[in-house]
Protein backbone atom coordinates (compact mmCIF):
# COMPACT_ATOMS: atom_id res chain seq x y z
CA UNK A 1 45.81 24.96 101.11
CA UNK A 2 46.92 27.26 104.01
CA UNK A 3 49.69 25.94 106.68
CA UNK A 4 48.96 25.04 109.61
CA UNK A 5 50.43 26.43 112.53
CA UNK A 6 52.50 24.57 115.16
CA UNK A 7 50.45 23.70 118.05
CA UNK A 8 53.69 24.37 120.30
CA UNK A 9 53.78 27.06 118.59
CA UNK A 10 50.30 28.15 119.52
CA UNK A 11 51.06 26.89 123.24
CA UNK A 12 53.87 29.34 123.39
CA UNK A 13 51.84 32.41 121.67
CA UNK A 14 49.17 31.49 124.28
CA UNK A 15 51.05 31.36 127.27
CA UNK A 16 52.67 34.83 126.25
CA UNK A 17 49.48 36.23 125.95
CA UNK A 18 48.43 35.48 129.53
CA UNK A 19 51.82 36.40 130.71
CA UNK A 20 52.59 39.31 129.18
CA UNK A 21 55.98 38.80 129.34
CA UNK A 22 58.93 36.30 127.47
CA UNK A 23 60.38 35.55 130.74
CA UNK A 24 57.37 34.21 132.66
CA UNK A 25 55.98 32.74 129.68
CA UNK A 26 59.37 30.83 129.06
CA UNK A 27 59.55 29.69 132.84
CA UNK A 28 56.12 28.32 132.66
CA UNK A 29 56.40 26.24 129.32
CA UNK A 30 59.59 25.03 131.29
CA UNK A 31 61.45 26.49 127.66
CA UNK A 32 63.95 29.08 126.95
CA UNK A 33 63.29 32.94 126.81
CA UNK A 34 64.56 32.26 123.20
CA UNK A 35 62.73 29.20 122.35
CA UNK A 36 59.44 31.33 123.14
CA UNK A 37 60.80 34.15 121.32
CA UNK A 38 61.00 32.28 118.20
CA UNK A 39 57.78 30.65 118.03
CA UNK A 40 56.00 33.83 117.90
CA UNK A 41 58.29 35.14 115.66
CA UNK A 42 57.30 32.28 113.22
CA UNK A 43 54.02 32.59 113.83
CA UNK A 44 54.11 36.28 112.93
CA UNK A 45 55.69 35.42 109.74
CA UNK A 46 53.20 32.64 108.78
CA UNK A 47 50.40 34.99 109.73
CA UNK A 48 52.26 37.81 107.87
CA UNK A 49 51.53 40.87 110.97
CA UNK A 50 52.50 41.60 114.32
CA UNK A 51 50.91 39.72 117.35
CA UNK A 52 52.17 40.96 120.18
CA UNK A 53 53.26 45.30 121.18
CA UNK A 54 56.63 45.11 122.53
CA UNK A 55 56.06 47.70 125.60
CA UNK A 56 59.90 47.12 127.11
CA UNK A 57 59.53 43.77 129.23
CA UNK A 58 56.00 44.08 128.71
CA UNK A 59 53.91 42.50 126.03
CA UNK A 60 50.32 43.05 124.99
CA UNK A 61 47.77 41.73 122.29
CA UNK A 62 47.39 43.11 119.17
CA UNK A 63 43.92 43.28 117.71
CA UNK A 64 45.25 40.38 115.05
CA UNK A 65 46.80 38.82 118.55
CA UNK A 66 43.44 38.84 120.06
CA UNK A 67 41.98 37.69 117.10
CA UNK A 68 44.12 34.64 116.58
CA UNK A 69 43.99 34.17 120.68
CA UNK A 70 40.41 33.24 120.26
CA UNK A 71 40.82 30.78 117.83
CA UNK A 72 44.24 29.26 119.59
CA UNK A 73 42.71 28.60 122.63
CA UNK A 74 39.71 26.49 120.69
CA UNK A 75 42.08 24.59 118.30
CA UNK A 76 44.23 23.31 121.60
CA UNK A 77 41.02 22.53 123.41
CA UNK A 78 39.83 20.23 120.38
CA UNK A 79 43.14 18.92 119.94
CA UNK A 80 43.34 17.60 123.85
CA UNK A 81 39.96 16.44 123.10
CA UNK A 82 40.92 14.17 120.04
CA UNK A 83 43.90 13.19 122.15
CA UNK A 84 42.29 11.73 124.71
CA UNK A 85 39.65 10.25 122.99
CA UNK A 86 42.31 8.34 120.83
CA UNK A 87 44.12 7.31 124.50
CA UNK A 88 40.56 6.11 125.48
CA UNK A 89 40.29 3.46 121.83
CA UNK A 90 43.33 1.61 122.59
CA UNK A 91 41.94 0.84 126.30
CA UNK A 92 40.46 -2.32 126.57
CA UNK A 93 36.70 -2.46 125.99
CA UNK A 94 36.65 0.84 124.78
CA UNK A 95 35.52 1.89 121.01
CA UNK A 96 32.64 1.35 118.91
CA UNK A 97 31.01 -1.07 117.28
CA UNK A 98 29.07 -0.91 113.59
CA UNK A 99 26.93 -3.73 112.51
CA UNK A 100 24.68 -3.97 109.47
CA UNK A 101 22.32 -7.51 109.82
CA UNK A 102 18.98 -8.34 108.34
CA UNK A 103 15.74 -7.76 110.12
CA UNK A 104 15.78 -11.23 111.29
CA UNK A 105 19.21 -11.19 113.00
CA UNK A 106 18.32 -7.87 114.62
CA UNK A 107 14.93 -9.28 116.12
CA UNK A 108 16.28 -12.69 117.48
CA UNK A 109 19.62 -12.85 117.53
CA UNK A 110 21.42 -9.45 117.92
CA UNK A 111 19.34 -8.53 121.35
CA UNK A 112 20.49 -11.44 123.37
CA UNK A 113 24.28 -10.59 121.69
CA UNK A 114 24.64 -7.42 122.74
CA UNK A 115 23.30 -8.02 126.23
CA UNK A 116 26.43 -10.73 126.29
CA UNK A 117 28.70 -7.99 124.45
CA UNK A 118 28.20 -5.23 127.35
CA UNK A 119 28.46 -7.46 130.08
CA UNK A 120 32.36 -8.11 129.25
CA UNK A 121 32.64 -4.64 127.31
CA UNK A 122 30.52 -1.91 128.64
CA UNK A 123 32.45 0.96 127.34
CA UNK A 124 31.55 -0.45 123.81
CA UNK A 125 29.79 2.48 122.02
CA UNK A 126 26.90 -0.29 119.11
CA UNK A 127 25.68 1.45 116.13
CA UNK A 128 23.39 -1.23 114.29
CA UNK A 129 21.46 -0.45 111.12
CA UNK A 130 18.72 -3.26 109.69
CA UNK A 131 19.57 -3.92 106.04
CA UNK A 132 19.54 -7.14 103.57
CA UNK A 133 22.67 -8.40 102.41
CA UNK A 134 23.04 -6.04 99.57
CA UNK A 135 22.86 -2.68 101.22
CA UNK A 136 25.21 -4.54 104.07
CA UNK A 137 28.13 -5.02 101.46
CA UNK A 138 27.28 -1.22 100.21
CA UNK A 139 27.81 0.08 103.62
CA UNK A 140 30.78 -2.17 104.45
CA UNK A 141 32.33 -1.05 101.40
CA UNK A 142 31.30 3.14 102.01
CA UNK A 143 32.86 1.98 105.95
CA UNK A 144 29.69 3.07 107.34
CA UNK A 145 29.66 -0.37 109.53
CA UNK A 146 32.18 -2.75 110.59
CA UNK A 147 30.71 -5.86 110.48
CA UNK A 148 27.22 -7.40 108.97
CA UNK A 149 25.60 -10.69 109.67
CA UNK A 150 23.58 -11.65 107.17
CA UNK A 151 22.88 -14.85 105.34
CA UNK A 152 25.97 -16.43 102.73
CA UNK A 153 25.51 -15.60 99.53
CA UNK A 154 28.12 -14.25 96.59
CA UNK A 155 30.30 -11.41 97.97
CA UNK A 156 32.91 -8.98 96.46
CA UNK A 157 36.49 -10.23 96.80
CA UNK A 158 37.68 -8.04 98.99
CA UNK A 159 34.81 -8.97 101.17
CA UNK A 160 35.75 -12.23 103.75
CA UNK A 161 32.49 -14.58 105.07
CA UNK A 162 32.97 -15.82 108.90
CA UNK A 163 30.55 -18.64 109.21
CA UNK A 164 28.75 -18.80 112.47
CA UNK A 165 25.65 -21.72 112.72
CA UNK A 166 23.14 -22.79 109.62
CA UNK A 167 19.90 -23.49 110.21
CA UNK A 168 16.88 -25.73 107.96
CA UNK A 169 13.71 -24.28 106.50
CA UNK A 170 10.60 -25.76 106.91
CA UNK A 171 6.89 -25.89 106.27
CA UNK A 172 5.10 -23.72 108.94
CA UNK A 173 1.31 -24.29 109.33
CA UNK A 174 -1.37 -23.50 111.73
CA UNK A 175 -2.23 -26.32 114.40
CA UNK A 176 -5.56 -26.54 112.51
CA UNK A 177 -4.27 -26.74 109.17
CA UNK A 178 -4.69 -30.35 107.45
CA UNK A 179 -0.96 -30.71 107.45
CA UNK A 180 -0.56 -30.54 111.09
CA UNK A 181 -3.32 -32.99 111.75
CA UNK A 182 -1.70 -35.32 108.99
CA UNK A 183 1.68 -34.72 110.53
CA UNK A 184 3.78 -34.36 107.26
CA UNK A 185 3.38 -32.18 104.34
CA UNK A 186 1.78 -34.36 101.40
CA UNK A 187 3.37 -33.91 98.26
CA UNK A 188 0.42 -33.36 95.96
CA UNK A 189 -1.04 -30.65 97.66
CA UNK A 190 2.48 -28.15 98.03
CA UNK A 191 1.23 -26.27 94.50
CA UNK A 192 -1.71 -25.83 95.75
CA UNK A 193 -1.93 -24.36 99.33
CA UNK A 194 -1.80 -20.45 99.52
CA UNK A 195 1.94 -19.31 100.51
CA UNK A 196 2.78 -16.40 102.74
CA UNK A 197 6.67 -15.71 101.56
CA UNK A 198 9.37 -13.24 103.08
CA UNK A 199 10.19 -10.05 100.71
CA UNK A 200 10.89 -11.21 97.56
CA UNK A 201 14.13 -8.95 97.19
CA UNK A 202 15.24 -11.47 100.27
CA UNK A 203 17.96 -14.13 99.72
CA UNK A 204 15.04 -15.97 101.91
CA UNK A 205 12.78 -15.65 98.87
CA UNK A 206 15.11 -16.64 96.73
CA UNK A 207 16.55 -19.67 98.35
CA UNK A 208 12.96 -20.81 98.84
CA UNK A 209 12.45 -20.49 94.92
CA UNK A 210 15.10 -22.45 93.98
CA UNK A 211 14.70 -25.16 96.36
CA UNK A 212 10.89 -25.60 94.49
CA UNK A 213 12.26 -25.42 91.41
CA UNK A 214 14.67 -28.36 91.83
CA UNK A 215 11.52 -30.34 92.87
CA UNK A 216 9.80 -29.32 89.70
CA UNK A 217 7.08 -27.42 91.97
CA UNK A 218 5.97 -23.57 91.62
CA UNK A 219 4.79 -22.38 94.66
CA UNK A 220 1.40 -19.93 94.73
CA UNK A 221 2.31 -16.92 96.57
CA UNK A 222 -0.26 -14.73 97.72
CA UNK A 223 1.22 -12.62 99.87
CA UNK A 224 4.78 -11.02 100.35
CA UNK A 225 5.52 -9.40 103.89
CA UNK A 226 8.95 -7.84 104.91
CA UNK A 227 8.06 -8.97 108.74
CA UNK A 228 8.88 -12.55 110.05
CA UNK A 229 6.62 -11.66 113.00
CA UNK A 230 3.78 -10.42 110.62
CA UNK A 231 3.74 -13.58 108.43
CA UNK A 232 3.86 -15.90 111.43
CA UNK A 233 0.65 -13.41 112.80
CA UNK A 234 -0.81 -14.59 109.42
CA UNK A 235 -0.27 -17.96 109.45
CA UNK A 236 -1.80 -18.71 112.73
CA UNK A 237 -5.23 -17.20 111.36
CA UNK A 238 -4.85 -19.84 109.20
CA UNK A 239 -4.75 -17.34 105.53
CA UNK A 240 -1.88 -19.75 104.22
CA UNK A 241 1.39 -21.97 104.82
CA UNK A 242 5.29 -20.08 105.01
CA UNK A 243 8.72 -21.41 104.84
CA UNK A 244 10.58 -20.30 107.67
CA UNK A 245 13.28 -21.59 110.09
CA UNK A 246 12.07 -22.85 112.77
CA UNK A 247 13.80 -21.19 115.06
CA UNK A 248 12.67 -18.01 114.31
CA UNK A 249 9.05 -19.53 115.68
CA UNK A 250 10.49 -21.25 118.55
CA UNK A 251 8.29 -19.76 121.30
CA UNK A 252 5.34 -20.30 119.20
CA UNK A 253 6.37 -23.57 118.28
CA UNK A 254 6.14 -24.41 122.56
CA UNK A 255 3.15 -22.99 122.77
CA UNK A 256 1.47 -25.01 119.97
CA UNK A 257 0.36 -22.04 118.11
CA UNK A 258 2.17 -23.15 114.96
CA UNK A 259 3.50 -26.44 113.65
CA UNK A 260 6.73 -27.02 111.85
CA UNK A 261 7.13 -29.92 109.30
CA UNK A 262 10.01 -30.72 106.60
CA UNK A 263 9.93 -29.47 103.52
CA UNK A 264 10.59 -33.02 101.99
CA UNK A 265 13.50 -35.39 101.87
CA UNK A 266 15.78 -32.71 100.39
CA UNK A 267 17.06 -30.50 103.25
CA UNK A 268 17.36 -26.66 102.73
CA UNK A 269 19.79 -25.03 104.35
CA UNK A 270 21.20 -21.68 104.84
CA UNK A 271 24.22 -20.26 106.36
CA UNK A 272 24.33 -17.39 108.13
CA UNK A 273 27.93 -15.17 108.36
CA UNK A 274 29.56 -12.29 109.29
CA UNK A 275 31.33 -10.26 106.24
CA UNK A 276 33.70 -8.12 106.67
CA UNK A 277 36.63 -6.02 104.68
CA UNK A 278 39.07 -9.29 103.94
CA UNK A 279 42.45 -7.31 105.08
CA UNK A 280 41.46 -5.45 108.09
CA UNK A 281 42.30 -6.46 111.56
CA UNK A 282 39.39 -7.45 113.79
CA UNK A 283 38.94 -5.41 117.27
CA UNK A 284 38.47 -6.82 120.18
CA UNK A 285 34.64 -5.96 119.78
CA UNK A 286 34.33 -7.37 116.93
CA UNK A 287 35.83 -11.04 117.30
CA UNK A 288 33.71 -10.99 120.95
CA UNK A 289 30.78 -10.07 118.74
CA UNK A 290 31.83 -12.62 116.48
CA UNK A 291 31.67 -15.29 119.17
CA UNK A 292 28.61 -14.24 120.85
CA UNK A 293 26.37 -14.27 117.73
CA UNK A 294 28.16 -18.18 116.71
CA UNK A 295 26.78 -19.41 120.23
CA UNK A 296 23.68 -17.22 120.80
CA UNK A 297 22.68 -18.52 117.03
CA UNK A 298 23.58 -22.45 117.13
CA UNK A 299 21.76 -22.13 120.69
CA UNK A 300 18.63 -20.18 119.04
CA UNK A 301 18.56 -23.23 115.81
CA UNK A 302 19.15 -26.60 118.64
CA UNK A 303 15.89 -28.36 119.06
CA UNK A 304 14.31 -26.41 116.47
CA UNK A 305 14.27 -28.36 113.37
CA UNK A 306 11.26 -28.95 111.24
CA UNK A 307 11.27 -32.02 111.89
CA UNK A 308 11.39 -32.29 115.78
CA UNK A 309 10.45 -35.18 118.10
CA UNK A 310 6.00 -34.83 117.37
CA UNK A 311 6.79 -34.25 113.93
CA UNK A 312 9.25 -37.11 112.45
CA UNK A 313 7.20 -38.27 109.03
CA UNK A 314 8.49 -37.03 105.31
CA UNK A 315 6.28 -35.76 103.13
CA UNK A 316 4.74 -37.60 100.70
């Protein structure tokens, strides 16, 4: 690998170039006639030919001097550039900000968060990128993010989970369905009603799965969608019940164009997180970011259980 030369070094050749002369170079660089003197003589050496025409007091370019003056002049302009820039990170406020999270957190939770986060840090440059949890722990560990907030689940040791709120799934139906009329989910019928599930890759899907087959039950999917939104779209045309949170239906919840019921008298609950590399040091970004998604998330799941105040029976 070649050397690199000195950027005093290349401060002093520079300054001597638009000079033209040791003495009002070394006044300038507030340095010896000497001091200047030597840095170009090392630079000749590294280079391996002359720089500069000795014409008496007078110095000009060579064409390898003009050459190398081009690239000087670029080099120190990046290098003030970087230096500044670092100056800028340890500011407060200032930095950036990399978050993986599921499509779920990035539709209801991370817009209200980052509203929060720029109030208090403006100068906060957020890079987010929608992924489940398994291409979040493959980015985390590449360092393409920071931070992901996705749902618990078995992680890497060198991976640390922040808890931040949990939240129940539930039975959603459309106001029309028999269910909502009945006002509790009845046992008999769970096999057989039509089931509109989140992606099946999800830890969603799976949880869901698991919970049904502890209750000796086998759901009948007939449709898989990767879009909350979507299946909740579907649902209210009445083509078949979901499990959701509730909270993620909240505002169609008020209206009344979808009901939300327990699942049964086992609760199924799911944590979400942040993960993030176990022996790094947070930023101040992060641990606001941190805080902001714990309260805009136990705010979002409050009031928005399954089983809320029109809706208290168990299924049977």
């Amino acid at each position: 690998m070649n050397e690199l030369i000195d950027s005093r070094q290349l401060r002093a050749f520079i300054m001597l170039a638009e000079c033209a002369s040791f003495t009002e170079a070394a006044k300038q660089l507030h340095l010896s006639q000497s001091a200047v003197s030597h840095s170009i003589k090392a630079i000749e050496e590294d280079v391996g030919c002359l720089l500069f025409d000795r014409m008496g007091k007078k110095v000009l370019l060579t064409q390898a001097g003009e050459q190398l003056l081009h690239h000087a002049q670029k080099i120190l302009i990046e290098t003030g550039a970087a230096r500044s820039s670092l100056k800028q990170l340890g500011k407060w406020g200032h930095g950036r900000l990399r978050v993986a999270a599921s499509t779920t957190a990035c539709q209801y939770i991370l817009p209200e968060v980052f509203r929060e986060l720029k109030k208090v840090q403006p100068d906060t440059a957020i890079i987010l990128e929608p992924c489940d949890t398994a291409e979040a722990t493959d980015l985390l560990r590449t360092n393409r993010v920071d931070l992901a907030l996705v749902l618990d689940s078995r992680l890497e040791d060198q991976f640390e989970f922040r808890a931040l709120f949990s939240d129940e799934m539930g039975f959603i139906v459309s106001p029309s369905h028999p269910w909502a009329l009945a006002g509790r989910a009845i046992r008999e019928e769970i096999p057989r009603q039509q089931y509109i599930q989140y992606s099946k890759a999800s830890f969603t899907f799976r949880a869901v799965e698991h919970y049904f087959r502890g209750e000796d039950v086998t759901l009948n999917t007939v449709m898989e969608l990767g879009s909350v939104e979507a299946i909740k779209e579907m649902v209210k045309l009445g083509l078949g019940v979901t499990v959701l949170a509730p909270w993620v239906a909240r505002r169609e919840l008020n209206e009344g164009t979808l009901v939300a019921l327990p699942l049964g008298r086992r609760k199924l609950t799911r944590t979400w997180g942040l993960i993030h590399w176990r022996e790094r040091r947070q930023s101040l970004a992060e641990e606001k970011f941190l805080s902001l998604s714990r309260e805009v998330g136990n705010r979002l799941v409050k009031g928005s259980s399954p089983a809320g105040p029109s809706h208290q029976a168990t299924p049977k």
